[in-house]
PDB file of N, CA and C in Angstrom:
ATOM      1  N   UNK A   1      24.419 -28.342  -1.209  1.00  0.00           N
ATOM      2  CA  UNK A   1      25.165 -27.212  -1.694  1.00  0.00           C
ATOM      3  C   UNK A   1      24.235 -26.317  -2.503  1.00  0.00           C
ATOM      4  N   UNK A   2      24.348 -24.749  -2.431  1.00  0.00           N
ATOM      5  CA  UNK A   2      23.409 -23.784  -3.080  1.00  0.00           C
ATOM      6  C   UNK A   2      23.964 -23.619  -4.700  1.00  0.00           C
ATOM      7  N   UNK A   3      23.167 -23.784  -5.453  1.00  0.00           N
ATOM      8  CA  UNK A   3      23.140 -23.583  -7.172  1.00  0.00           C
ATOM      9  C   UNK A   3      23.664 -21.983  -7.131  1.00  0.00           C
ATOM     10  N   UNK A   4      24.642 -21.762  -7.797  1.00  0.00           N
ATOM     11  CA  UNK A   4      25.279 -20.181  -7.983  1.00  0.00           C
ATOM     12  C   UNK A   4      24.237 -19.734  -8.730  1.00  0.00           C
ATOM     13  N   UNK A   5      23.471 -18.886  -8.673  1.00  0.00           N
ATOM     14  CA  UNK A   5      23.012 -17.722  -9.414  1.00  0.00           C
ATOM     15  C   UNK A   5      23.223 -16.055  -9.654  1.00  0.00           C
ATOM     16  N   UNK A   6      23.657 -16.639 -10.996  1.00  0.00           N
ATOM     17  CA  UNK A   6      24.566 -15.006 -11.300  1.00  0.00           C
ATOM     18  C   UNK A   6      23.674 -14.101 -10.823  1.00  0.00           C
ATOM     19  N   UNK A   7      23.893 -12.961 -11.280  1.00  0.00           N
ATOM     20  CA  UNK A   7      23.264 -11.682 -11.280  1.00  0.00           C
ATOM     21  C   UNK A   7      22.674 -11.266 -12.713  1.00  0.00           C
ATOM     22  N   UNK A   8      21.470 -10.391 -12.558  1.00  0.00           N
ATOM     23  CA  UNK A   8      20.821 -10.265 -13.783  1.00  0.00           C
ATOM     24  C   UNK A   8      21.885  -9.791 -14.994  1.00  0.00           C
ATOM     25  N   UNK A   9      22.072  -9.668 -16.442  1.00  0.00           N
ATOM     26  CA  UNK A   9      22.936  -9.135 -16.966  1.00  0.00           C
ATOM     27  C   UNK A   9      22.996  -7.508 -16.887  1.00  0.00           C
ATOM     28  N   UNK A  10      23.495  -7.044 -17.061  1.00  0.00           N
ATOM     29  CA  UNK A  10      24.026  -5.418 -17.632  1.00  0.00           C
ATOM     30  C   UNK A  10      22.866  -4.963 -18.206  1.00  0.00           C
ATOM     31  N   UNK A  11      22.357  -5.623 -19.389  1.00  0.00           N
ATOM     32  CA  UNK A  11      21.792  -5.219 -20.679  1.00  0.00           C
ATOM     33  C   UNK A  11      20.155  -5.172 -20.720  1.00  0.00           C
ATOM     34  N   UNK A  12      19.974  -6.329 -19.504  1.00  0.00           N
ATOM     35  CA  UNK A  12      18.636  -6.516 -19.184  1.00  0.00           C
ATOM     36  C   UNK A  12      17.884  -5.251 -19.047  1.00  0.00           C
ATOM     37  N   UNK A  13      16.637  -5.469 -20.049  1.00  0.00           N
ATOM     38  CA  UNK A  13      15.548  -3.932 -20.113  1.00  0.00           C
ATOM     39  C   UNK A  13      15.133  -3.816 -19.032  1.00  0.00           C
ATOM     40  N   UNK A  14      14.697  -4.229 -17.921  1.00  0.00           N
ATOM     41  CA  UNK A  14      14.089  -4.054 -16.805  1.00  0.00           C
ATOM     42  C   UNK A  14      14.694  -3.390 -15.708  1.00  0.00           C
ATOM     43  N   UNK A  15      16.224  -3.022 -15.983  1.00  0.00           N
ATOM     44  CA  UNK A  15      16.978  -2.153 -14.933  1.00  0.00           C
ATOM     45  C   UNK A  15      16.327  -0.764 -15.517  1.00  0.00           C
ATOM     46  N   UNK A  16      16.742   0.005 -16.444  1.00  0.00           N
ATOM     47  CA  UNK A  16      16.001   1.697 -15.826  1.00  0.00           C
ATOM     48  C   UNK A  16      14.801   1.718 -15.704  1.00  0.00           C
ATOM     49  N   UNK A  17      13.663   0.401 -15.402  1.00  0.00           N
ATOM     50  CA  UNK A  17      12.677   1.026 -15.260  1.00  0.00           C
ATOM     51  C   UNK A  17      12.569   0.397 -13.493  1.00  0.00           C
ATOM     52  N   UNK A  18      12.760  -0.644 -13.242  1.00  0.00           N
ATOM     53  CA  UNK A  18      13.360  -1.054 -11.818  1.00  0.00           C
ATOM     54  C   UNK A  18      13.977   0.534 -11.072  1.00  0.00           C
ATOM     55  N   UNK A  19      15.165   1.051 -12.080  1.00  0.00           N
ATOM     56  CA  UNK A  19      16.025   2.186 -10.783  1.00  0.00           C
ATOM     57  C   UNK A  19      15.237   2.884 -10.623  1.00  0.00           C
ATOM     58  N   UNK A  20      14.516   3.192 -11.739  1.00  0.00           N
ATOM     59  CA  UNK A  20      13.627   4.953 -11.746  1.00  0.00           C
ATOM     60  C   UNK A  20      12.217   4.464 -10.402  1.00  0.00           C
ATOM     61  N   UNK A  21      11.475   3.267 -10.554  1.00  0.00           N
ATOM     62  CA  UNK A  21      11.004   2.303  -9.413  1.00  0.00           C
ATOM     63  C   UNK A  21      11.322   2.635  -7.797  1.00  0.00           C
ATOM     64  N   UNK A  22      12.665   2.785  -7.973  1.00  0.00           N
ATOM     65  CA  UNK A  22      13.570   2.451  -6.579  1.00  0.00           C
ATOM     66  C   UNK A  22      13.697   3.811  -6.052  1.00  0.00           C
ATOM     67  N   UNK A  23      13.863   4.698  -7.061  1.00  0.00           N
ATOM     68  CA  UNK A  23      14.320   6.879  -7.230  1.00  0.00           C
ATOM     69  C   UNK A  23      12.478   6.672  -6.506  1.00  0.00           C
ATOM     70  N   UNK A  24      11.693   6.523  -7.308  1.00  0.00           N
ATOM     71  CA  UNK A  24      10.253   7.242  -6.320  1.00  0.00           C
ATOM     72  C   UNK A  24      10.175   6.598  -5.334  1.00  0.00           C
ATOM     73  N   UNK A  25      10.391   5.405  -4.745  1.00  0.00           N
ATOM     74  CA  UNK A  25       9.914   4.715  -3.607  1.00  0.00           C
ATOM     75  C   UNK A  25      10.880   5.071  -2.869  1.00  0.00           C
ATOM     76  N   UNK A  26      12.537   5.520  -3.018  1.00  0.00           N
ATOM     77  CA  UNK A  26      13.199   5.946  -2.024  1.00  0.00           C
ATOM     78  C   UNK A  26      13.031   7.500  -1.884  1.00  0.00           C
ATOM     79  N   UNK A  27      12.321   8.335  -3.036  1.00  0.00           N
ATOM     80  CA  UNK A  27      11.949   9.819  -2.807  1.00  0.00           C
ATOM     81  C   UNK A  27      10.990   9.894  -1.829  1.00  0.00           C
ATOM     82  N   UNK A  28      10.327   8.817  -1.264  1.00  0.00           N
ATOM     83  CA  UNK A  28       8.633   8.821  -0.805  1.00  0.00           C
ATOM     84  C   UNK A  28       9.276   8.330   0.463  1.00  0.00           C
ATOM     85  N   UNK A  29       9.984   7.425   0.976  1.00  0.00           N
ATOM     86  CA  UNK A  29      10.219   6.803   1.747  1.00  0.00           C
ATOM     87  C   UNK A  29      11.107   7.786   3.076  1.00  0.00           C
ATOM     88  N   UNK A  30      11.600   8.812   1.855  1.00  0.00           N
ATOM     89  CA  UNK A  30      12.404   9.680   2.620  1.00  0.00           C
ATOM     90  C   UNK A  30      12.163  10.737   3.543  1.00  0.00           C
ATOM     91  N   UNK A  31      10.234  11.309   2.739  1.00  0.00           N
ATOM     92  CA  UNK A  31       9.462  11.837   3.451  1.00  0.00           C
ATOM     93  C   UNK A  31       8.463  11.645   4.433  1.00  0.00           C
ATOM     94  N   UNK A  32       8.610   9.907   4.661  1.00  0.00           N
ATOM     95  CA  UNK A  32       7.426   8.846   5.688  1.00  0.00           C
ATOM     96  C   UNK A  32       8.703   8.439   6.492  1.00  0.00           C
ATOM     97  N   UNK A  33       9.039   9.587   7.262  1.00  0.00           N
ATOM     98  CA  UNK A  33       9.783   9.126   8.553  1.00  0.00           C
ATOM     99  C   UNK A  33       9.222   8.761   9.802  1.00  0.00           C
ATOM    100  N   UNK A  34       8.089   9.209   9.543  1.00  0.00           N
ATOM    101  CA  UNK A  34       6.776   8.846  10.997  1.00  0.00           C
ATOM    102  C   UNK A  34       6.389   7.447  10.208  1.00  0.00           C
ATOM    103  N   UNK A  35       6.028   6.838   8.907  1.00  0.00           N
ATOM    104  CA  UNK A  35       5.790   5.534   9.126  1.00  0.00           C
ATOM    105  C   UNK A  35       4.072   5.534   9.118  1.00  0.00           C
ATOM    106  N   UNK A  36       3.729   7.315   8.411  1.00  0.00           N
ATOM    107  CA  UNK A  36       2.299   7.621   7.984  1.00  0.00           C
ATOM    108  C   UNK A  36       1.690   7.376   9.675  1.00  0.00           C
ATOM    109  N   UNK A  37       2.359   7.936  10.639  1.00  0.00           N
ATOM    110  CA  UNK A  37       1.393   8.137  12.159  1.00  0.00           C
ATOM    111  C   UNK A  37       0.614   9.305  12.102  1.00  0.00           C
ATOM    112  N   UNK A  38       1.123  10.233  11.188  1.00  0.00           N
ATOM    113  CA  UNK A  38       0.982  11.658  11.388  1.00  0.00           C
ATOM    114  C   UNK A  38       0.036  11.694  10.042  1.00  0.00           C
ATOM    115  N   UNK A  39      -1.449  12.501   9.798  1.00  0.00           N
ATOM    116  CA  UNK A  39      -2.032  12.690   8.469  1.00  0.00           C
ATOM    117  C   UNK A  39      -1.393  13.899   7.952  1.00  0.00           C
ATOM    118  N   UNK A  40      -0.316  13.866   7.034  1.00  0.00           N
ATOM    119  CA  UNK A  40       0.356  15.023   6.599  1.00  0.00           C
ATOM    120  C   UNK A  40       0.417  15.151   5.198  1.00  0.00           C
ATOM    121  N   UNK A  41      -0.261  14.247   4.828  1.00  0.00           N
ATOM    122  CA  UNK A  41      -0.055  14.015   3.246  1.00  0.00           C
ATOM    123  C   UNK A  41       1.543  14.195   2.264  1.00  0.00           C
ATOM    124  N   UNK A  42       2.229  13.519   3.054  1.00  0.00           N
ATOM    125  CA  UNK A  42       3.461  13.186   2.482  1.00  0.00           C
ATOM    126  C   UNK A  42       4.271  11.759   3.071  1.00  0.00           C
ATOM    127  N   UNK A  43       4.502  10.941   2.393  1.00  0.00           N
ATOM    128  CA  UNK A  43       4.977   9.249   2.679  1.00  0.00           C
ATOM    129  C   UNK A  43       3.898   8.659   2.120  1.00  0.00           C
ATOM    130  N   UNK A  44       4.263   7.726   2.714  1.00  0.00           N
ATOM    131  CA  UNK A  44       3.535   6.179   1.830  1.00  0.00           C
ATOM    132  C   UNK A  44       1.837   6.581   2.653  1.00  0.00           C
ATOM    133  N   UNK A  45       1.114   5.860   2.365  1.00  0.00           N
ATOM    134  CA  UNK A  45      -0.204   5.351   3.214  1.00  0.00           C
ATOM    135  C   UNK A  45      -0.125   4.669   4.324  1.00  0.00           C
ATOM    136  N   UNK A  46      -1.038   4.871   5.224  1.00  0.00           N
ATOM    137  CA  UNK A  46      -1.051   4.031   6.290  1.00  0.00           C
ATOM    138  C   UNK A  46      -0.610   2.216   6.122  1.00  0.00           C
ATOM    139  N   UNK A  47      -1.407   1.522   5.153  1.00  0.00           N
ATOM    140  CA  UNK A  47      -1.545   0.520   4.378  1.00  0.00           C
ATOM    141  C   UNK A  47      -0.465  -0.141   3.496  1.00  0.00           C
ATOM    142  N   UNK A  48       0.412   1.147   3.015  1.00  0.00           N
ATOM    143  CA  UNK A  48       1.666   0.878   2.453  1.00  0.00           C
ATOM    144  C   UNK A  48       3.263   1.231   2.920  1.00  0.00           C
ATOM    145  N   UNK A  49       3.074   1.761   4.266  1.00  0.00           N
ATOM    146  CA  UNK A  49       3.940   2.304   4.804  1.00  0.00           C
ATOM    147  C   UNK A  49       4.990   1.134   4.901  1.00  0.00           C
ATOM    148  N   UNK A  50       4.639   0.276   5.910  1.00  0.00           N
ATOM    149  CA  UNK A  50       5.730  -0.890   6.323  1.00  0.00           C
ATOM    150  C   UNK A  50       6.493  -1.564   4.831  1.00  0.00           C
ATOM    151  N   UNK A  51       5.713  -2.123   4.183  1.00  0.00           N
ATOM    152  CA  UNK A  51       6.050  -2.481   2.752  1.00  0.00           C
ATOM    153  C   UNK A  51       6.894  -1.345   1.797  1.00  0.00           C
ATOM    154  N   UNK A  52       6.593  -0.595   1.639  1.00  0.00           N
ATOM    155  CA  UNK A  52       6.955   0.545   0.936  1.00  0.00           C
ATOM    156  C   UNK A  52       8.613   1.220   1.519  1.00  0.00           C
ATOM    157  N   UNK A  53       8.607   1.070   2.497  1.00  0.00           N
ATOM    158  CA  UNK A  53      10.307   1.103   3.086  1.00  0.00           C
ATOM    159  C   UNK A  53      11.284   0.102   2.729  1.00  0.00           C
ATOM    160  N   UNK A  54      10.155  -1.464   3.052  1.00  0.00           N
ATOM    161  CA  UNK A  54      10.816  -2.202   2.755  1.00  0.00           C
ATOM    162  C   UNK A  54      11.576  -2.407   1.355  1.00  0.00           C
ATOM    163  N   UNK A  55      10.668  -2.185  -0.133  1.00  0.00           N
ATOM    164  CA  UNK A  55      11.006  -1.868  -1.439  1.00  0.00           C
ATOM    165  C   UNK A  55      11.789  -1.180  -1.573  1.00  0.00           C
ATOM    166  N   UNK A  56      11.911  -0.343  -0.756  1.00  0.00           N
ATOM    167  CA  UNK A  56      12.697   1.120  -1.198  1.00  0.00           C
ATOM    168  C   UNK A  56      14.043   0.765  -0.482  1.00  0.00           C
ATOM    169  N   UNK A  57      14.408   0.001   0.396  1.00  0.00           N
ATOM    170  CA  UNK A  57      15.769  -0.199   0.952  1.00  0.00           C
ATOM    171  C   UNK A  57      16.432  -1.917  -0.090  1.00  0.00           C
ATOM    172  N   UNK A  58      15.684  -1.937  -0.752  1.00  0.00           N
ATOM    173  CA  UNK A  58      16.248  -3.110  -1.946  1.00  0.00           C
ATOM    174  C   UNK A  58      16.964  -2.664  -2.415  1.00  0.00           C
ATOM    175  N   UNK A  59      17.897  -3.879  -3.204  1.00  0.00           N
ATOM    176  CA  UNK A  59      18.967  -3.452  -4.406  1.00  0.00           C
ATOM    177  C   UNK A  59      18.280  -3.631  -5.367  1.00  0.00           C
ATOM    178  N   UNK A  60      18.850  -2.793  -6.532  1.00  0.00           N
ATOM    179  CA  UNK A  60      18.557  -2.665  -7.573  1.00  0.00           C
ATOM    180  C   UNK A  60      18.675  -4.592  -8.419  1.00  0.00           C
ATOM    181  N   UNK A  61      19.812  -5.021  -8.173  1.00  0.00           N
ATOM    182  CA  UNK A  61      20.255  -6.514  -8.354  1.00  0.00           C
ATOM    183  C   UNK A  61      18.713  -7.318  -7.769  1.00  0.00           C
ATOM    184  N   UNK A  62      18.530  -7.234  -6.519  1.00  0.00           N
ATOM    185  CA  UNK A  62      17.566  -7.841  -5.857  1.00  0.00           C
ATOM    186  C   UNK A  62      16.280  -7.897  -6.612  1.00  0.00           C
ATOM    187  N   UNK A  63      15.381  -6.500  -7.236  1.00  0.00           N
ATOM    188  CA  UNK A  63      14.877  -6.560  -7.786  1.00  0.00           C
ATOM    189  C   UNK A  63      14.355  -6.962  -9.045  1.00  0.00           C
ATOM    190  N   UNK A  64      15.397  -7.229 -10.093  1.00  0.00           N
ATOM    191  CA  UNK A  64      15.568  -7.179 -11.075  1.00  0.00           C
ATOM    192  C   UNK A  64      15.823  -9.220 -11.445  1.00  0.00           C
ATOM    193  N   UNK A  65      16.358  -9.247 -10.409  1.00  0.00           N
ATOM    194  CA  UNK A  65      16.553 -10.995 -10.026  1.00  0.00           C
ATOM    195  C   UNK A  65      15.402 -11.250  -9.911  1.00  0.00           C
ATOM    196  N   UNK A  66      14.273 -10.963  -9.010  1.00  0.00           N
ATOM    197  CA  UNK A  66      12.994 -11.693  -8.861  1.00  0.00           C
ATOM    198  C   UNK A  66      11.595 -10.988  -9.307  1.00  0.00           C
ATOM    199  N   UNK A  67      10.887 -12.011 -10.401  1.00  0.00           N
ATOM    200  CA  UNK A  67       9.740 -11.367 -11.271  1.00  0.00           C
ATOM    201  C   UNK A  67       8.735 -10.597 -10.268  1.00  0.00           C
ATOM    202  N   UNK A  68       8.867 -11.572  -9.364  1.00  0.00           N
ATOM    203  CA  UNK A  68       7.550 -11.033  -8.370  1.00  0.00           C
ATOM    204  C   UNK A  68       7.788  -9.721  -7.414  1.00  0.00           C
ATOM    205  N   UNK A  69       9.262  -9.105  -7.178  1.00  0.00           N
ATOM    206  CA  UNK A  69       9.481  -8.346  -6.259  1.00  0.00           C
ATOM    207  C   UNK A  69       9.501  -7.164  -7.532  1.00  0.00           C
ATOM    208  N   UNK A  70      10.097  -7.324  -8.830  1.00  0.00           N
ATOM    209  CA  UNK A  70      10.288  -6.206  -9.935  1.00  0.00           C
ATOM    210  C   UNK A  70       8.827  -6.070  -9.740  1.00  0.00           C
ATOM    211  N   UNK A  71       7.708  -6.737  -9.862  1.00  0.00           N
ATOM    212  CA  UNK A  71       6.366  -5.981 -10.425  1.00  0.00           C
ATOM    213  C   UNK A  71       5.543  -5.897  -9.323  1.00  0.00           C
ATOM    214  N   UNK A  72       5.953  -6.051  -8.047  1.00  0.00           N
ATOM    215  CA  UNK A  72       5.809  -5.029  -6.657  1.00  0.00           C
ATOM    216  C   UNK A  72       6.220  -3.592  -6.371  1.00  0.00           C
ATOM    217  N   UNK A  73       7.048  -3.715  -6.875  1.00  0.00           N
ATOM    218  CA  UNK A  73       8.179  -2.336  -6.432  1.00  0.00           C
ATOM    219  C   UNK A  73       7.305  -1.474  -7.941  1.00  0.00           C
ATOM    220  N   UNK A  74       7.675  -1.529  -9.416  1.00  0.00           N
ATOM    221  CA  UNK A  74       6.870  -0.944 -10.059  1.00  0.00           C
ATOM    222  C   UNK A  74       5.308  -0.770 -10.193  1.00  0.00           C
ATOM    223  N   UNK A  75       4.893  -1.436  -9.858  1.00  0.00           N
ATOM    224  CA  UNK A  75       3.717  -1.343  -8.920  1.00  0.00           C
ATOM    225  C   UNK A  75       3.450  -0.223  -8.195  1.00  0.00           C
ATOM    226  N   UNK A  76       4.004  -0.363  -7.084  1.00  0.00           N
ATOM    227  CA  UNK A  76       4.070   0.526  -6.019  1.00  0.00           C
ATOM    228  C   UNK A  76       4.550   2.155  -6.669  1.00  0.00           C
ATOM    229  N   UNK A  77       5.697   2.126  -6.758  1.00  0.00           N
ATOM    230  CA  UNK A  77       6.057   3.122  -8.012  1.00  0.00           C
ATOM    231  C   UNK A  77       4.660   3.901  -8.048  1.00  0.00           C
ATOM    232  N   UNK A  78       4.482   3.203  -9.343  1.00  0.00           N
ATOM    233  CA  UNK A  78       3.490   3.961 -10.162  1.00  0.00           C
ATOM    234  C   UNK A  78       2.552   4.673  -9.407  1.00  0.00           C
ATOM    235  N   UNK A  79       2.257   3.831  -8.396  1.00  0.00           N
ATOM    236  CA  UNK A  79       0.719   4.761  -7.021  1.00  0.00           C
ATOM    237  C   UNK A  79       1.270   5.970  -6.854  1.00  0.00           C
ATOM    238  N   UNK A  80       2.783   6.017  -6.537  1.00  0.00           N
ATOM    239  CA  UNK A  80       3.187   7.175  -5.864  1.00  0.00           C
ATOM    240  C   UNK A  80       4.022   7.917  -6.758  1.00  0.00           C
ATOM    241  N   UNK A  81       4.085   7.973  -7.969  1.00  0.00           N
ATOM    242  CA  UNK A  81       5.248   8.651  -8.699  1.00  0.00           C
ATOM    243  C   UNK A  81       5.017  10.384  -9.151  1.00  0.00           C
ATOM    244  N   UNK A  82       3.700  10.680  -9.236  1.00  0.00           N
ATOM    245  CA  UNK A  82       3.243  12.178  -8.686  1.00  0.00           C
ATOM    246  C   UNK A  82       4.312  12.751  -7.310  1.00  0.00           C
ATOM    247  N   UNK A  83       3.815  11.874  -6.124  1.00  0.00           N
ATOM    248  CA  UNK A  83       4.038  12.349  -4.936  1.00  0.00           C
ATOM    249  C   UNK A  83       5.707  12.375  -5.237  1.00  0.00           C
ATOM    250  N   UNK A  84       6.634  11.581  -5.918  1.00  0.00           N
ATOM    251  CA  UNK A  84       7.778  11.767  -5.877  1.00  0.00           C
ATOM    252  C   UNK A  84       7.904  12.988  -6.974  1.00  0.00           C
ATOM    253  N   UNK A  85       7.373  13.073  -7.924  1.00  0.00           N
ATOM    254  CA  UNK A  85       7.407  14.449  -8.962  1.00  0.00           C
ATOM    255  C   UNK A  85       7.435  15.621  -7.626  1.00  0.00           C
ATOM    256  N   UNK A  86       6.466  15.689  -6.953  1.00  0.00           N
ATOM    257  CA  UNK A  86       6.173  17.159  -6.197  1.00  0.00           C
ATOM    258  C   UNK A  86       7.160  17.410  -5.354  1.00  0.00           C
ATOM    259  N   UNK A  87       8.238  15.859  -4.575  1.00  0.00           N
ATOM    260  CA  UNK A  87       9.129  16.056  -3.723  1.00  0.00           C
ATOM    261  C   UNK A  87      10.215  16.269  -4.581  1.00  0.00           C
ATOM    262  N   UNK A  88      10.700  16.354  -5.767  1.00  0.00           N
ATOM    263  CA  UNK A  88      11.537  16.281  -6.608  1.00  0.00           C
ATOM    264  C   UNK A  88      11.790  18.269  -6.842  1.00  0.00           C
ATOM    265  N   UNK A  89      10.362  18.400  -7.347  1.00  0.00           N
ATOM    266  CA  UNK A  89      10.244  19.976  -8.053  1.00  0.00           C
ATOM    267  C   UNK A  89      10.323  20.666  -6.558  1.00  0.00           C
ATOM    268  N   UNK A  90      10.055  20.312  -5.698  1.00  0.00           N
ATOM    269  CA  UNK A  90      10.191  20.972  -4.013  1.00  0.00           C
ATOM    270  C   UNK A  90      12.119  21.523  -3.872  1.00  0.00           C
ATOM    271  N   UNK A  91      12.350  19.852  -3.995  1.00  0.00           N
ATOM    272  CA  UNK A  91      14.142  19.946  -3.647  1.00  0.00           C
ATOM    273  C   UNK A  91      14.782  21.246  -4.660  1.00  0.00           C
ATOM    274  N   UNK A  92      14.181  21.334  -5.993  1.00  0.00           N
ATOM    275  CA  UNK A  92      14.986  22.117  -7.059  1.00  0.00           C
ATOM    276  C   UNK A  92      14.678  23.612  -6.499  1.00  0.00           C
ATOM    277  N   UNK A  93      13.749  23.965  -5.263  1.00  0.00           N
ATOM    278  CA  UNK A  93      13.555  25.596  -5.176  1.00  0.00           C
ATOM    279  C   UNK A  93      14.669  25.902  -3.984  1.00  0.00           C
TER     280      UNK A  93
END
């Protein structure tokens, strides 16, 4: 029989920095619809493409549950959080 494991709490510090995590990798993910075939300088890298979808279609719960997937995803984040700034200030014109 499987051991119930709740869900992270409410209160836990690691959710707004996990969502804001999840906001650039799904801002980036949204613009790598080719999957980086095309050199266009917008999406993930060749190198981070497959992975980088994958992060970005996580739950927020999912992440936040496992140490090793939270400091993948912020990780990742951070490489690309410019490229989500420029797709961000793009959407507001």
């Amino acid at each position: 029989m499987r051991k119930f494991d709740p869900p992270p709490r409410g209160d836990d510090p690691r959710y707004p920095k996990a969502r804001e995590a999840l906001l650039v990798l799904g801002a980036v993910a949204a613009e790598d619809a080719d999957y980086a075939k095309n050199r266009n300088g917008r999406g993930f890298s060749k190198a981070d493409s497959t992975k980088g979808h994958a992060l970005a279609a996580l739950s927020l719960v999912a992440v936040v549950r496992d140490p090793t997937t939270y400091a993948e995803v912020t990780s990742m984040a951070a490489r690309y959080r410019r490229q989500a700034s420029r797709i961000a200030q793009a959407a507001l014109l």
